[in-house]
C-alpha atoms as a PDB file:
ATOM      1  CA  UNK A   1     -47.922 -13.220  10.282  1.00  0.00           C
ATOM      2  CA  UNK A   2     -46.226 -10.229  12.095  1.00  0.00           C
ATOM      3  CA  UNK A   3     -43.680 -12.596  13.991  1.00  0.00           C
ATOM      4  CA  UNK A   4     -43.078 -14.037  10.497  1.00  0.00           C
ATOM      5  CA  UNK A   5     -42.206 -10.959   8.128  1.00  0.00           C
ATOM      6  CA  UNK A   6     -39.971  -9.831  11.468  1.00  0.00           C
ATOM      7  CA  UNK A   7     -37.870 -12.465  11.105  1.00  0.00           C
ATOM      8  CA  UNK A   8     -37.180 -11.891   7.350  1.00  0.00           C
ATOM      9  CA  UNK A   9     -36.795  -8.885   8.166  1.00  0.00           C
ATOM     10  CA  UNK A  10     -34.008  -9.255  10.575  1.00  0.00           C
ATOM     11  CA  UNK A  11     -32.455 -11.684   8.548  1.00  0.00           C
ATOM     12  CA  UNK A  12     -32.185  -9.173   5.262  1.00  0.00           C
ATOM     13  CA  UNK A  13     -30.339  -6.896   7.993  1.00  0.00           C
ATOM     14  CA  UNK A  14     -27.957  -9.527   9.376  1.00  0.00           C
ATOM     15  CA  UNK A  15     -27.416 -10.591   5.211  1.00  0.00           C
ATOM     16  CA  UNK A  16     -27.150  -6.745   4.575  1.00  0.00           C
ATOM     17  CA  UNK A  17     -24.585  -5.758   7.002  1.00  0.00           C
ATOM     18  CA  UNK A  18     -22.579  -9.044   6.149  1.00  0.00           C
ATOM     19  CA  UNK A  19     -22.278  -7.796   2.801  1.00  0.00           C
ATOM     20  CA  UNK A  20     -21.183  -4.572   3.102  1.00  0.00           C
ATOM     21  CA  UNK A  21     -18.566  -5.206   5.923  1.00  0.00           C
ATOM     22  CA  UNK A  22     -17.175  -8.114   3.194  1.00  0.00           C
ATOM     23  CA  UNK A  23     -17.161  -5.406   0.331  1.00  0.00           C
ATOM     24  CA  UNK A  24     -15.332  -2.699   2.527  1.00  0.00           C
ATOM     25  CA  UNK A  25     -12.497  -5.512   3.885  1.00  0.00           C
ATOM     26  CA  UNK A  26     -12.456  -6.299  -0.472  1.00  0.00           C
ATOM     27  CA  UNK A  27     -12.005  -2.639  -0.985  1.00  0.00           C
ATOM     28  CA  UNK A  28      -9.181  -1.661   1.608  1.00  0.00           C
ATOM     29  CA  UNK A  29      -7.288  -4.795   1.122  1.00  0.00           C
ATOM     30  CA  UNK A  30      -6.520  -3.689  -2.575  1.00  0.00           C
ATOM     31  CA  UNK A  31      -5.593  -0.416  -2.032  1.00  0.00           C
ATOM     32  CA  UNK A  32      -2.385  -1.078   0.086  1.00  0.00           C
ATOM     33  CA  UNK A  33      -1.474  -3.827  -2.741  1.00  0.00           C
ATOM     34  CA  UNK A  34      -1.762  -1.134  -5.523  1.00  0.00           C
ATOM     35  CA  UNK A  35       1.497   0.596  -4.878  1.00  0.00           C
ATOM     36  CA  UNK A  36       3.229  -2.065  -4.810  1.00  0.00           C
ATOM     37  CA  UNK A  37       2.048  -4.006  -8.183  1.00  0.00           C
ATOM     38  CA  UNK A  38       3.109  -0.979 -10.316  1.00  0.00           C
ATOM     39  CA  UNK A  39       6.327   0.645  -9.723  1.00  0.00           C
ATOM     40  CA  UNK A  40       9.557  -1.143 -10.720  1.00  0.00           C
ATOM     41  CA  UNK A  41      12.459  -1.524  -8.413  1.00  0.00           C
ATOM     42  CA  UNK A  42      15.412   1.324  -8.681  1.00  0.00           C
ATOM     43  CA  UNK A  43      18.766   0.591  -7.162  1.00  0.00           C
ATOM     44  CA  UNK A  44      19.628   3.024  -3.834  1.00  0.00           C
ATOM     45  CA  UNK A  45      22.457   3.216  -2.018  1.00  0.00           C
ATOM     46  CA  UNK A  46      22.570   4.291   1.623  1.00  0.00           C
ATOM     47  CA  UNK A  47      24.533   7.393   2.475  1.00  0.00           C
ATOM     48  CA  UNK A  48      25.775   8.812   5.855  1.00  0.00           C
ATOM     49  CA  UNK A  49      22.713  10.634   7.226  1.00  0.00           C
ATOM     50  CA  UNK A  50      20.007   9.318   5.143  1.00  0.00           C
ATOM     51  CA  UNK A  51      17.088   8.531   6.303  1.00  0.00           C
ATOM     52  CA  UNK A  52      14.228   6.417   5.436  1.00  0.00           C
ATOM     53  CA  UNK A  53      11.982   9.268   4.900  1.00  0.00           C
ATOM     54  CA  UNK A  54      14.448  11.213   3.208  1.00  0.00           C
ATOM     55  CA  UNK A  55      14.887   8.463   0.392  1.00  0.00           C
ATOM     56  CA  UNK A  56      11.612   7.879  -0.191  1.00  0.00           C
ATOM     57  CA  UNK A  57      10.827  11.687  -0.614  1.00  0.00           C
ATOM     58  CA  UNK A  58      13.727  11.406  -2.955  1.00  0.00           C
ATOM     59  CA  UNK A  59      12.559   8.706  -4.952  1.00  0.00           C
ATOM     60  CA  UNK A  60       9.182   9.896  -5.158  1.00  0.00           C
ATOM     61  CA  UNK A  61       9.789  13.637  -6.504  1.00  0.00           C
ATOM     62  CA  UNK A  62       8.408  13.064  -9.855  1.00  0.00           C
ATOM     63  CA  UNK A  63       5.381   9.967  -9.534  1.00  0.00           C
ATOM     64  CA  UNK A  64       2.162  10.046  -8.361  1.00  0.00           C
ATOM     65  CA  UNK A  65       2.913   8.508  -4.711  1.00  0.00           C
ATOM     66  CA  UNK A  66       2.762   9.843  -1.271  1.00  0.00           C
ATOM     67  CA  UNK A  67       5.864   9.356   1.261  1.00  0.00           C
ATOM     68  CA  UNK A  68       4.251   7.043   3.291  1.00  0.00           C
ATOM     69  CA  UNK A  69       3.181   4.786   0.357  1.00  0.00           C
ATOM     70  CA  UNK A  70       6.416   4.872  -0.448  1.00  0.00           C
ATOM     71  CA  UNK A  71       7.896   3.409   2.380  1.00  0.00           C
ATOM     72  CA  UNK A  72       5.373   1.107   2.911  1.00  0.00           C
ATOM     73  CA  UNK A  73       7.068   0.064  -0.908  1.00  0.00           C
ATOM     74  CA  UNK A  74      10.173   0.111  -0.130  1.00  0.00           C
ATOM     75  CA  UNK A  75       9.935  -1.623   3.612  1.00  0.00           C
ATOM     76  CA  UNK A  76       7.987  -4.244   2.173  1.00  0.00           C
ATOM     77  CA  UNK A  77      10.651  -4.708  -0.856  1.00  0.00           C
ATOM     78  CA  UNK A  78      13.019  -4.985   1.225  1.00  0.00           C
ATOM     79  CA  UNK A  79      12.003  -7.019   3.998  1.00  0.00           C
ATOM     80  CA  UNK A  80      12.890  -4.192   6.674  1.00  0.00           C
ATOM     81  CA  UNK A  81      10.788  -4.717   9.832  1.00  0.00           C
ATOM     82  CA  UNK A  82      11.389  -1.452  10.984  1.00  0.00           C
ATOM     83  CA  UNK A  83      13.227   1.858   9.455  1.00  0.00           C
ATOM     84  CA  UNK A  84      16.652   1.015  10.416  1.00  0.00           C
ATOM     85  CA  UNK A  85      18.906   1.665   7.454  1.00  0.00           C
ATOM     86  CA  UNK A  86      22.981   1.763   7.242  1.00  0.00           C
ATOM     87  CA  UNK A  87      25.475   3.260   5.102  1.00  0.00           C
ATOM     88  CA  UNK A  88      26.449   0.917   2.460  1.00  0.00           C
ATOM     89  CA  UNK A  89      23.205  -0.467   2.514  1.00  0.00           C
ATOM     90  CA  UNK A  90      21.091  -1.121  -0.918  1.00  0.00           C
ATOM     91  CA  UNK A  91      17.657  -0.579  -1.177  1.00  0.00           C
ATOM     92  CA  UNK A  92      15.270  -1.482  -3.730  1.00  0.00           C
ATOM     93  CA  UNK A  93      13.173   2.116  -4.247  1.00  0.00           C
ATOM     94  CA  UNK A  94       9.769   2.575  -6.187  1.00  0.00           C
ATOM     95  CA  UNK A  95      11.582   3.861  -9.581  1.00  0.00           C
ATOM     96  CA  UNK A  96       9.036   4.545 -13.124  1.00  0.00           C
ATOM     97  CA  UNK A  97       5.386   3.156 -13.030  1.00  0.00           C
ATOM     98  CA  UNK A  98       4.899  -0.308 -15.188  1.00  0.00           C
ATOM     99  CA  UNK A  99       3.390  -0.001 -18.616  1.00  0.00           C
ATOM    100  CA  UNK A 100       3.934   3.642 -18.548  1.00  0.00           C
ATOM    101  CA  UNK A 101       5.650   5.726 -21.353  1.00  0.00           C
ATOM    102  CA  UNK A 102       8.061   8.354 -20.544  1.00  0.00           C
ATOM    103  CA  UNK A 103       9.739  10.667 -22.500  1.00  0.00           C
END
């Protein structure tokens, strides 16, 4: 009886941890996506001496999103593998957020 109820026992554990270690992958997998599903693109031009950093602080004066969400945005918007930019260059930046009204 013992060796029984131990092994149902272990099982609920194995079943438990399963479970939670699926829900937490769910959970952090969505957050990254969020940024990107609700800002709209905004046109920016690369000037001498910009940075990466320095755009994305730019575009991100007035909305509720950090720096480094924001170049995660605009990276991924713009296919840029690393955070190379050039003068001349146009980037797509986060701009208003979707389905918001603004004055």
């Amino acid at each position: 009886m013992y060796k029984l109820l131990k092994n149902y026992v272990d099982g609920s554990i194995l079943i438990l941890l399963l479970s939670v270690i699926l829900f937490s992958w769910t959970l952090f997998s969505e957050d990254e996506k969020q940024a990107e599903d609700f800002y709209i693109d905004s046109q920016w031009t690369v000037s001498e001496g910009e940075s990466l950093w320095g755009i994305a602080r730019s575009a991100t004066e007035e909305m509720d999103l950090t720096i480094e969400e924001a170049i995660v945005w605009i990276k991924s918007a713009n296919n840029l593998e690393d955070e190379e930019i050039f003068p001349g260059q146009k980037l797509a930046v986060p701009g208003e957020l979707k389905g918001v009204a603004t004055e």
